[in-house]
N, C-alpha and C. Protein backbone atom coordinates (compact mmCIF):
# COMPACT_ATOMS: atom_id res chain seq x y z
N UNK A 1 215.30 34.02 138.60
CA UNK A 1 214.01 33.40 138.79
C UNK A 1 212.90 34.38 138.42
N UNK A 2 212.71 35.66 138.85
CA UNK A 2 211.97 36.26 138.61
C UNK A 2 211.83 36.83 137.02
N UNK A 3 212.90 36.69 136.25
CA UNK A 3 213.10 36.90 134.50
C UNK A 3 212.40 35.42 134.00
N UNK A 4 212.23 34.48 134.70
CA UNK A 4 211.65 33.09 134.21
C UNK A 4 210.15 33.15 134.59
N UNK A 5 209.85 34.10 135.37
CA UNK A 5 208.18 33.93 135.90
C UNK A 5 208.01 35.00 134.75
N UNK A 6 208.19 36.04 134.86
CA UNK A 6 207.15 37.26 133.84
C UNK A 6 207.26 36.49 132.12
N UNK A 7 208.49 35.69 131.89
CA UNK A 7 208.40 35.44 130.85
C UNK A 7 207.10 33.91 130.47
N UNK A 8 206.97 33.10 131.78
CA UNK A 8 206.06 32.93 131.47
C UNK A 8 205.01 33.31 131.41
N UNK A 9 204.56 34.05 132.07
CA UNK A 9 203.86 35.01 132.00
C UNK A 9 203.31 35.50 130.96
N UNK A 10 204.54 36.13 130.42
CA UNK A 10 204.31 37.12 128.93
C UNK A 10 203.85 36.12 127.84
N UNK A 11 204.43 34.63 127.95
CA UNK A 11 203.83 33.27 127.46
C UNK A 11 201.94 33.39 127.26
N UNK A 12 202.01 33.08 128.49
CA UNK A 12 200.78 32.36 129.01
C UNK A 12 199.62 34.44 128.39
N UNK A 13 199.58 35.28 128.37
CA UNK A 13 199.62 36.18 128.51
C UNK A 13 199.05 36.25 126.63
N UNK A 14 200.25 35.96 125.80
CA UNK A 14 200.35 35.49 124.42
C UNK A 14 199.45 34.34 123.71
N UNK A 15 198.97 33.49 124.28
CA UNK A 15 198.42 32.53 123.96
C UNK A 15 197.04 32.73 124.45
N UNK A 16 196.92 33.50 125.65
CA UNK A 16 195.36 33.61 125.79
C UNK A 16 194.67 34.58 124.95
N UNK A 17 195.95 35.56 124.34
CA UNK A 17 195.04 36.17 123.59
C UNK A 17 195.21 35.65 121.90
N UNK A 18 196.32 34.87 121.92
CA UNK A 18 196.11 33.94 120.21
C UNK A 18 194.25 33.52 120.69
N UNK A 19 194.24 32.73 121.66
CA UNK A 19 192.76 31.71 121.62
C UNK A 19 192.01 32.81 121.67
N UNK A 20 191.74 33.54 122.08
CA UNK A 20 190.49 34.16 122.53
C UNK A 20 190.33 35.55 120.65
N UNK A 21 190.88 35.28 119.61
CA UNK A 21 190.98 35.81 118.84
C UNK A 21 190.58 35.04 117.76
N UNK A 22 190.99 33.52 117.98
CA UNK A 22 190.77 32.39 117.15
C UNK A 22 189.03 32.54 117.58
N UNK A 23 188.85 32.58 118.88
CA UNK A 23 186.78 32.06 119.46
C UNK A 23 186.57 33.38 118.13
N UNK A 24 186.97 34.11 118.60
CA UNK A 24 186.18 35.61 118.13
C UNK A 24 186.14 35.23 116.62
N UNK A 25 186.94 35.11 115.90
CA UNK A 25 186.91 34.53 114.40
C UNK A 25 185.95 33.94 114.70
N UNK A 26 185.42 32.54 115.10
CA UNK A 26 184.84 31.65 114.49
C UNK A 26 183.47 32.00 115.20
N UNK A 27 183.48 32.75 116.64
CA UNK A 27 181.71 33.48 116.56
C UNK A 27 181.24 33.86 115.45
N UNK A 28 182.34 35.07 114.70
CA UNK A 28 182.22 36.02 113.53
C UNK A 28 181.81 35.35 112.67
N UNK A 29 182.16 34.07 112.39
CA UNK A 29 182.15 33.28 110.73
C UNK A 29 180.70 32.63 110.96
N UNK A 30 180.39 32.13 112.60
CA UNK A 30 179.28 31.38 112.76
C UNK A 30 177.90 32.10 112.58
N UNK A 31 178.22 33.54 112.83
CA UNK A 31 177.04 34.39 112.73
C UNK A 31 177.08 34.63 111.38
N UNK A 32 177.82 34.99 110.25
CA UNK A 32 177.86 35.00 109.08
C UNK A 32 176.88 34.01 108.19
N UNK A 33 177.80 32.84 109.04
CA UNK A 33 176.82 31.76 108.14
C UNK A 33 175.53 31.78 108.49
N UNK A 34 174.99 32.00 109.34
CA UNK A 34 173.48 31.33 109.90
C UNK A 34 172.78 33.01 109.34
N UNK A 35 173.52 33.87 109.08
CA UNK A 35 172.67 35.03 107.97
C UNK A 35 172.84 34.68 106.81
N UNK A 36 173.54 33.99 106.18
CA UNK A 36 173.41 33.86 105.01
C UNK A 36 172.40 32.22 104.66
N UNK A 37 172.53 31.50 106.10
CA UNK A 37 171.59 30.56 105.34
C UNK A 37 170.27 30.74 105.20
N UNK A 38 169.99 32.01 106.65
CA UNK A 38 168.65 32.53 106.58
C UNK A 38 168.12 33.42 105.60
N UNK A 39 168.83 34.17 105.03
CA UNK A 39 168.86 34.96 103.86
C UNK A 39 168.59 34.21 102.04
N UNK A 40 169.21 33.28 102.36
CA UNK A 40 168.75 31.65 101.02
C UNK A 40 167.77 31.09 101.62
N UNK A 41 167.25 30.75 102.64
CA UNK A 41 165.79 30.32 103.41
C UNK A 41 164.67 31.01 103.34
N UNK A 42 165.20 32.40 102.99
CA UNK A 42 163.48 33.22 103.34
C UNK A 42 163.56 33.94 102.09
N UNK A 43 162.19 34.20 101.58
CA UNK A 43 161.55 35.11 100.59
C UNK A 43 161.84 36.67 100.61
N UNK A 44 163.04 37.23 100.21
CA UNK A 44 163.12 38.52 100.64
C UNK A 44 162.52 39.56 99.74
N UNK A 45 161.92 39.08 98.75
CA UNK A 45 160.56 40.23 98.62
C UNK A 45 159.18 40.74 98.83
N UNK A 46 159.20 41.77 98.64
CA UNK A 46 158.01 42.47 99.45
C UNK A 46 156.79 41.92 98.55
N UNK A 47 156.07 41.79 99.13
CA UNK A 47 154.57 41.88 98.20
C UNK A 47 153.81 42.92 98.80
N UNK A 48 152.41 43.12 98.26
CA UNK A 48 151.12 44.14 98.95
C UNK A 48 150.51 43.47 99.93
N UNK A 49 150.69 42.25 99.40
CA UNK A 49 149.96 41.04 100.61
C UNK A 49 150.29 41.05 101.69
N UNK A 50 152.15 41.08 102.08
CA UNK A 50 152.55 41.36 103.30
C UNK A 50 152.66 42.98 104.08
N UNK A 51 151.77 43.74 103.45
CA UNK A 51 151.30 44.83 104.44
C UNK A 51 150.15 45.11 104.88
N UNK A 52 149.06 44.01 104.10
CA UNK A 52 147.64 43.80 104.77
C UNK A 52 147.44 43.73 106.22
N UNK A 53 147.95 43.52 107.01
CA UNK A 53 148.13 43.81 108.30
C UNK A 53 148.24 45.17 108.51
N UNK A 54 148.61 46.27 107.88
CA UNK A 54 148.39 47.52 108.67
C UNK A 54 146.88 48.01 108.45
N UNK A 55 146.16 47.51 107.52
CA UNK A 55 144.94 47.45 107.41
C UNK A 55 143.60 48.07 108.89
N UNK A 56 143.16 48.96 108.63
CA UNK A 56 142.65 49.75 109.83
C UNK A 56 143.14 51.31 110.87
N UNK A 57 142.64 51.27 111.62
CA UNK A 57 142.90 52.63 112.45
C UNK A 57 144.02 52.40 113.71
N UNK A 58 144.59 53.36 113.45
CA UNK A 58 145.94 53.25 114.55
C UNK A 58 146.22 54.02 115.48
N UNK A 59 146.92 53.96 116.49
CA UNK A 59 147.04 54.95 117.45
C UNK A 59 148.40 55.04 117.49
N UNK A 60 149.16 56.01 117.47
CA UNK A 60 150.33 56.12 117.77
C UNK A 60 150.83 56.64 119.54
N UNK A 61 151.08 55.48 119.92
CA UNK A 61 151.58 55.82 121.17
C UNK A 61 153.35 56.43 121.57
N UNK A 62 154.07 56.71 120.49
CA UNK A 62 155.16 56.78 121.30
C UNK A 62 155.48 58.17 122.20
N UNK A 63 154.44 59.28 121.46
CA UNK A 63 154.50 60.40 122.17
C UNK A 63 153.50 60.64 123.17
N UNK A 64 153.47 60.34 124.55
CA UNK A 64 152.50 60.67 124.85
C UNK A 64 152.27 62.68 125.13
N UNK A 65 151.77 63.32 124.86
CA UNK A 65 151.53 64.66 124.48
C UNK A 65 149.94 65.03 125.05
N UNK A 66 149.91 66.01 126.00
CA UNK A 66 148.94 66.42 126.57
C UNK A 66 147.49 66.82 125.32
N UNK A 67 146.43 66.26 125.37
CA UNK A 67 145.55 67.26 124.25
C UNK A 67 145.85 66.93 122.72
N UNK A 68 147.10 65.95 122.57
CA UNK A 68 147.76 65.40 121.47
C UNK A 68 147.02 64.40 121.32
N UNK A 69 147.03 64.16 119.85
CA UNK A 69 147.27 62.22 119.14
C UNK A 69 147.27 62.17 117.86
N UNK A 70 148.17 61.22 117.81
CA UNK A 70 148.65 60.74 116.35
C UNK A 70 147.91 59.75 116.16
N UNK A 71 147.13 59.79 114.64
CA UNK A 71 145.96 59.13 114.39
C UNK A 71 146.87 57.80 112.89
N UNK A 72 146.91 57.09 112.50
CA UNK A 72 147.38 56.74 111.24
C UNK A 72 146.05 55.55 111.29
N UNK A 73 145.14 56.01 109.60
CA UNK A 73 144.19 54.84 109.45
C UNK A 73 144.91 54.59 107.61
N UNK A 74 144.62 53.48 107.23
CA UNK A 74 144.90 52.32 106.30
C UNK A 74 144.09 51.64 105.79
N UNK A 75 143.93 51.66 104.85
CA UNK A 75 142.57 51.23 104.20
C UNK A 75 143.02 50.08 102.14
N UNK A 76 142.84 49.73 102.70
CA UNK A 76 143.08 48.63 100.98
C UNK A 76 142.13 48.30 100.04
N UNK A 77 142.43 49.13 98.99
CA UNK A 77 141.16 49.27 97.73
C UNK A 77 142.50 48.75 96.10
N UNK A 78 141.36 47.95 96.24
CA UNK A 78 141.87 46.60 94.65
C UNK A 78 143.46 46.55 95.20
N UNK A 79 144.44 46.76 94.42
CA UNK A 79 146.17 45.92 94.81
C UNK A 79 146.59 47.29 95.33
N UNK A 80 146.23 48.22 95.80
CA UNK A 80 147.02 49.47 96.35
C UNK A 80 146.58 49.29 98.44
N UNK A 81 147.14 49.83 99.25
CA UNK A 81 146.72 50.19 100.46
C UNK A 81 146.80 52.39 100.37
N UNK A 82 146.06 52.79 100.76
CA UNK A 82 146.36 53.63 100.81
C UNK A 82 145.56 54.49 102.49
N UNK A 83 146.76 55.43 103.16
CA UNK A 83 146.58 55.58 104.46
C UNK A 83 146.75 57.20 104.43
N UNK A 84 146.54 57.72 105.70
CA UNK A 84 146.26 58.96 106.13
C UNK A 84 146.94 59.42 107.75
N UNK A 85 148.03 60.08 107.59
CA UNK A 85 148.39 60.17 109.39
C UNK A 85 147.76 61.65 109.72
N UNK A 86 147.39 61.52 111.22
CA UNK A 86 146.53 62.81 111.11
C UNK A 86 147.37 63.22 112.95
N UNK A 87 147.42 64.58 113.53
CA UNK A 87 148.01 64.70 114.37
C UNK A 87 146.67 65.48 115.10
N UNK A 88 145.71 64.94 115.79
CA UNK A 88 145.12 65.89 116.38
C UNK A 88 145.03 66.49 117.58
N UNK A 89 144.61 68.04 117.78
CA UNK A 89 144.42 68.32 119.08
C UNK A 89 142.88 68.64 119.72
N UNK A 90 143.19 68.00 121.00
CA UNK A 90 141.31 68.19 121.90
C UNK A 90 141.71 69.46 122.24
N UNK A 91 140.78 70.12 121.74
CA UNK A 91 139.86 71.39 122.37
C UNK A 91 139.17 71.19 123.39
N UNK A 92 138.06 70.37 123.44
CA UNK A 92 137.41 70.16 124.65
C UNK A 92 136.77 68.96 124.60
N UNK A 93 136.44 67.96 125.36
CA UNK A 93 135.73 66.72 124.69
C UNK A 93 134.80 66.49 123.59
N UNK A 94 135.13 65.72 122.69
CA UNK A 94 134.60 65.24 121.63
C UNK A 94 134.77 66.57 119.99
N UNK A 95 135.73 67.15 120.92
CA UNK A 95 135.81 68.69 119.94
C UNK A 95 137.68 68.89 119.63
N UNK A 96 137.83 68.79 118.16
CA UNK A 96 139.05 68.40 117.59
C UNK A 96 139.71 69.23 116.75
N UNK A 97 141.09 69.55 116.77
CA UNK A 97 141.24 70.27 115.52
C UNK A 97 142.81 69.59 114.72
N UNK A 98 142.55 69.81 113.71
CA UNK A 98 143.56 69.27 112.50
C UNK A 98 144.97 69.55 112.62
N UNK A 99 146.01 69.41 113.40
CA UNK A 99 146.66 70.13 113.39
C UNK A 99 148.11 69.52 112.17
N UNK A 100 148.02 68.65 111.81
CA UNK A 100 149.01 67.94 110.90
C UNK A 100 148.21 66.82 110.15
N UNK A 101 148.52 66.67 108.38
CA UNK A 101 148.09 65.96 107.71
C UNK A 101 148.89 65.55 106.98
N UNK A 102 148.94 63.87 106.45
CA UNK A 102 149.95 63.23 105.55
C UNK A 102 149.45 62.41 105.37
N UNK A 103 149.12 62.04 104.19
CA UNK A 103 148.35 61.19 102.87
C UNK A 103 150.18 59.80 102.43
N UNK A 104 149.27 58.84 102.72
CA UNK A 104 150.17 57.13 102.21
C UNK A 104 149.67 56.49 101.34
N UNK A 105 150.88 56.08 100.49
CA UNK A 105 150.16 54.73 99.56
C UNK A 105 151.43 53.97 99.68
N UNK A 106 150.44 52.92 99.37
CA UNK A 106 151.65 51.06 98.89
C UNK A 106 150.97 50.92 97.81
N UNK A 107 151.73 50.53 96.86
CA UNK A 107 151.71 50.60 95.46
C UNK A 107 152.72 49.92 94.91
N UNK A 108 152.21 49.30 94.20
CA UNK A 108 152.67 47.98 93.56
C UNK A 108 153.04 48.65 91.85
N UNK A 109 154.78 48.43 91.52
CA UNK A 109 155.26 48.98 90.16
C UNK A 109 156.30 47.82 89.86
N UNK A 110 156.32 47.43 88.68
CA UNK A 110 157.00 46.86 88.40
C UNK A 110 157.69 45.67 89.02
N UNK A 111 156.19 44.92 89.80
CA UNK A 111 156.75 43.83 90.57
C UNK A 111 157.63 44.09 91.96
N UNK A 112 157.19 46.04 92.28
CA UNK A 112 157.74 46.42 93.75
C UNK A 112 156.84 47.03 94.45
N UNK A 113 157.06 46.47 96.06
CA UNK A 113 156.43 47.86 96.65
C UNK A 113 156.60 49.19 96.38
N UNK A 114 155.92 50.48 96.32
CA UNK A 114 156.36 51.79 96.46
C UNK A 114 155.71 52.53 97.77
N UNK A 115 156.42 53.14 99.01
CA UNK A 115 155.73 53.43 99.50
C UNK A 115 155.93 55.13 99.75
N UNK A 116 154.82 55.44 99.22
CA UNK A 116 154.78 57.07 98.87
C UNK A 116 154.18 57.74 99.91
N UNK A 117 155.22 58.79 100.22
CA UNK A 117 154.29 59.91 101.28
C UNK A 117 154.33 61.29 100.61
N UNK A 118 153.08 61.84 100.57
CA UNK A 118 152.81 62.86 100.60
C UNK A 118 151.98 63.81 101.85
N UNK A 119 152.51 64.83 101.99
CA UNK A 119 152.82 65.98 102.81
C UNK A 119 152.46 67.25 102.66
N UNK A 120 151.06 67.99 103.01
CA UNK A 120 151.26 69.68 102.11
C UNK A 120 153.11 70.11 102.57
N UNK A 121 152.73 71.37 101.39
CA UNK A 121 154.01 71.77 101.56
C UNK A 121 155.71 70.99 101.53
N UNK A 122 155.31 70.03 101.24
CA UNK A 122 156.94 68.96 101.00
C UNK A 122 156.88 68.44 99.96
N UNK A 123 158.08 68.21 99.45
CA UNK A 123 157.96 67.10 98.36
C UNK A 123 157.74 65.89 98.97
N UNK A 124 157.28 65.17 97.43
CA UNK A 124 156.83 63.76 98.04
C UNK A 124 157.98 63.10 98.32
N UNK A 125 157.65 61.75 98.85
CA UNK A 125 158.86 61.00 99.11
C UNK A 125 158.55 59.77 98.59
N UNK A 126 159.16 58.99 97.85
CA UNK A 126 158.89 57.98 97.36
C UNK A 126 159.98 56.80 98.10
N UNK A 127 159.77 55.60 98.57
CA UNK A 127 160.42 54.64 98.90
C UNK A 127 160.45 53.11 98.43
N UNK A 128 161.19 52.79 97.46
CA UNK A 128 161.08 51.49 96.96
C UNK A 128 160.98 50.14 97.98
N UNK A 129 160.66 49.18 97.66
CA UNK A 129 160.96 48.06 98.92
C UNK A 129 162.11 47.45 98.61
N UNK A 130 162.82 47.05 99.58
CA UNK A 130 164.09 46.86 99.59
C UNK A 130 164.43 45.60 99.78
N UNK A 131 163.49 45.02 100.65
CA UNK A 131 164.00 43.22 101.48
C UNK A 131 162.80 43.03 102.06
N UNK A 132 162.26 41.90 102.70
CA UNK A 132 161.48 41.74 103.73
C UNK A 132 162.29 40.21 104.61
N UNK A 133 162.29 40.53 105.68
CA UNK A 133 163.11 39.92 107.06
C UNK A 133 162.36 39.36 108.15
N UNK A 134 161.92 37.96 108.05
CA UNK A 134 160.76 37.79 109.30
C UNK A 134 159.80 39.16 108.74
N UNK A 135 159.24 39.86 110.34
CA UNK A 135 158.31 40.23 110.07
C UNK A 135 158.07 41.75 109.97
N UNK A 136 159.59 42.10 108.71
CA UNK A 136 159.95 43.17 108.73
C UNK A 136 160.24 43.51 107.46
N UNK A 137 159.46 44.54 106.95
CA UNK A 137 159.60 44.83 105.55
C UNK A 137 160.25 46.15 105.26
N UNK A 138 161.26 46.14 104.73
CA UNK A 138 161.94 47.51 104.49
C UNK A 138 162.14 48.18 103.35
N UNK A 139 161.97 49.39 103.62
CA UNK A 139 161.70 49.95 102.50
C UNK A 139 162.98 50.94 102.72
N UNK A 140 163.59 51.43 101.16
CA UNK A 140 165.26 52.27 101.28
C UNK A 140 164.99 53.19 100.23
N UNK A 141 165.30 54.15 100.89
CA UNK A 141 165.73 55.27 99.44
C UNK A 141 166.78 55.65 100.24
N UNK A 142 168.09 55.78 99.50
CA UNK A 142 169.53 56.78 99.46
C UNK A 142 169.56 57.96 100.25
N UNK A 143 168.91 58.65 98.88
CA UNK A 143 168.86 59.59 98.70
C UNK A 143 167.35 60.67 99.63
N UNK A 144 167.28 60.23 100.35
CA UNK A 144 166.02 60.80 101.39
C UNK A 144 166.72 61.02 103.08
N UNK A 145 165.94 61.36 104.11
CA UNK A 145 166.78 61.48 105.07
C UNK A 145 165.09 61.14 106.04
N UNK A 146 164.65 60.08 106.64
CA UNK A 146 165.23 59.23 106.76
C UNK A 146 165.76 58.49 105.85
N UNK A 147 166.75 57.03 105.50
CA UNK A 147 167.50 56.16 104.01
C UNK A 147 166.31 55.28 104.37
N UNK A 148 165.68 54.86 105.09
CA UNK A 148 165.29 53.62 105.99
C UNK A 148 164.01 53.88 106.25
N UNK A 149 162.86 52.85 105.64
CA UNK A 149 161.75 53.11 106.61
C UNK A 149 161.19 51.48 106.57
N UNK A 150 160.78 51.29 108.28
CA UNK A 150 160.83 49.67 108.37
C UNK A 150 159.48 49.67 108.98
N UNK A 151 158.45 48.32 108.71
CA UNK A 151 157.31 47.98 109.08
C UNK A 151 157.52 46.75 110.10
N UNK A 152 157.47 46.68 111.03
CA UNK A 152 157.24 45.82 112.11
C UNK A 152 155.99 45.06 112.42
N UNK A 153 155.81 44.16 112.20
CA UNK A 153 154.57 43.67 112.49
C UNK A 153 154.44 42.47 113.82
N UNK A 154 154.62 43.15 114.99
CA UNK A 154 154.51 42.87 115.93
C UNK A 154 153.23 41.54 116.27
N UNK A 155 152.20 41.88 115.86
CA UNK A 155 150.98 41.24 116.26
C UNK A 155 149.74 41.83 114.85
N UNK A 156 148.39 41.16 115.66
CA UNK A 156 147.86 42.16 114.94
C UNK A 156 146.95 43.34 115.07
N UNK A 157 147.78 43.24 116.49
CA UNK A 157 147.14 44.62 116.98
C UNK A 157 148.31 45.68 117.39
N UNK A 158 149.29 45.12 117.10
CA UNK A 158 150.52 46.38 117.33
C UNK A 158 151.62 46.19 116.20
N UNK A 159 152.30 47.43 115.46
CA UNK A 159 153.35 46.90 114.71
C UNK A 159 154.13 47.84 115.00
N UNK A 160 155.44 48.33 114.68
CA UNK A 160 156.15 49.60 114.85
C UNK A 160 156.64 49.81 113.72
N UNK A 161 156.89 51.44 113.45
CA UNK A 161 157.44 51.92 112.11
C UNK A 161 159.14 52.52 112.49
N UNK A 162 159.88 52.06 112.58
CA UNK A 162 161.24 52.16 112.28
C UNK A 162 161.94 53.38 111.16
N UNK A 163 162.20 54.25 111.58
CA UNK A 163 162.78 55.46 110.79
C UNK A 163 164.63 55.16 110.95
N UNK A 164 165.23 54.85 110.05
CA UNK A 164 166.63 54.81 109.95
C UNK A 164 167.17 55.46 108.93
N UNK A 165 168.44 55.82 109.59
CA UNK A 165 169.51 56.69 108.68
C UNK A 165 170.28 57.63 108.82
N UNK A 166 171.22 58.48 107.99
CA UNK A 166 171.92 59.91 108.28
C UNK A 166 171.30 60.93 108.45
N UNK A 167 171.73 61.55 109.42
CA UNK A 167 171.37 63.05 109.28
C UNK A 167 172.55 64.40 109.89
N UNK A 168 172.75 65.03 109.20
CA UNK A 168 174.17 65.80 109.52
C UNK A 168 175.39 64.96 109.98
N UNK A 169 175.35 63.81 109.40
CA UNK A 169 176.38 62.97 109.72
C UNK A 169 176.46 61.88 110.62
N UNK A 170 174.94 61.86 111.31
CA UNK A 170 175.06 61.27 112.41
C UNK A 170 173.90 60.63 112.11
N UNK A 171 174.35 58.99 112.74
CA UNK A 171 173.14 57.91 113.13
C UNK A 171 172.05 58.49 113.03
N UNK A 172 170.57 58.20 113.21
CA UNK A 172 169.61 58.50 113.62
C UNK A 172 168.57 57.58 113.29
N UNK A 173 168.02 56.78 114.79
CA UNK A 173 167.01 55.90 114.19
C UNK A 173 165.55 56.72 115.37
N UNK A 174 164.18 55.98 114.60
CA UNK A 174 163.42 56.62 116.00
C UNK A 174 162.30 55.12 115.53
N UNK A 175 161.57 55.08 116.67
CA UNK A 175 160.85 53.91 116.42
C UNK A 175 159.13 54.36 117.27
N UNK A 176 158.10 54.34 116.69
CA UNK A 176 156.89 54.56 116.52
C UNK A 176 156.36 53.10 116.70
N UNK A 177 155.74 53.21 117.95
CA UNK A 177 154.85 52.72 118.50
C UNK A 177 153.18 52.34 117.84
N UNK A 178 152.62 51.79 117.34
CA UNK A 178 151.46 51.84 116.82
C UNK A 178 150.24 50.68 116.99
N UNK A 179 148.87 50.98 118.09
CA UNK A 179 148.44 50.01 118.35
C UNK A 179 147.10 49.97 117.56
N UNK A 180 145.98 49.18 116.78
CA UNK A 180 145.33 48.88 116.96
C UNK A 180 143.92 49.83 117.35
N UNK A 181 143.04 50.44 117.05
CA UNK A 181 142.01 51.30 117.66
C UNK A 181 141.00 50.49 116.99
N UNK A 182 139.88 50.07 118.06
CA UNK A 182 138.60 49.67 117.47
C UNK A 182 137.61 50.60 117.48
């Protein structure tokens, strides 16, 4: 009797995990499809038009840092945007000093975004546009470290900038906070 229970058992045991392998397939296939119909549904290229929204002065909140702030302003002249991140520190009220500078453009080549950073002292970095996703435009280079740089457009007073990719082998994403300054 007891060789007739474990074997059903080992039955019943067998079959819950046939079914529960069959669900898992067809979650897998169901999420497949509904990316690929959304992917034939939406416009996945970038234009200049869809980064007019970063348009203006920004605050970067994700660090908060004593005497710190990360400044990023954006400005759009004829089909280019071109921006400025600035890292400053208070000295004493209303009294500032420069402590980090990096010059942006969006730039429109050959029917693509380009979004270029320049940096004293670094090479530039150039990033083609890659896709745009809802309300997320990504931009990829390979060969750079971050591979990944993503525009979030939250509202229109907050969006986040998304840094993805390898680095010594390992994951690495970081995500930047950015609101709005009037």
């Amino acid at each position: 009797m007891k060789y007739k229970g474990n074997k059903i058992s080992f039955s019943i045991l067998v079959f819950l995990l046939f079914v529960s392998c069959l669900s898992s397939e067809k979650v897998d296939s169901e999420i497949q499809n509904k990316e690929n119909v959304e992917s034939a549904n939406s416009d996945t290229s970038v234009s200049i038009n869809d980064l007019y929204f970063i348009e203006g002065n920004w605050l970067d909140t994700t660090q908060n840092v004593i005497n710190k702030s990360y400044y990023d302003t954006w400005q759009i002249v004829k089909d280019s945007i071109f921006g400025k991140s600035t890292l400053l520190k208070t000295i004493s009220p209303g009294v500032f000093d420069t402590i980090y500078n990096e010059s942006m453009s969006m730039i429109e080549v050959d029917d693509r975004v380009m979004y270029v950073i320049r940096s004293s002292n670094k090479p530039l970095l150039a990033y083609p546009s890659f896709k745009k996703l809802g309300d997320s435009l990504i931009f990829k280079n390979m060969a750079e470290s971050p591979q990944e740089v993503i525009f979030i457009n939250e509202s229109k007073d907050h969006f986040k900038l998304l840094l993805r990719g390898l680095n010594d082998g390992f994951k690495r994403e970081t995500i930047y906070n950015y609101y709005r300054e009037n």
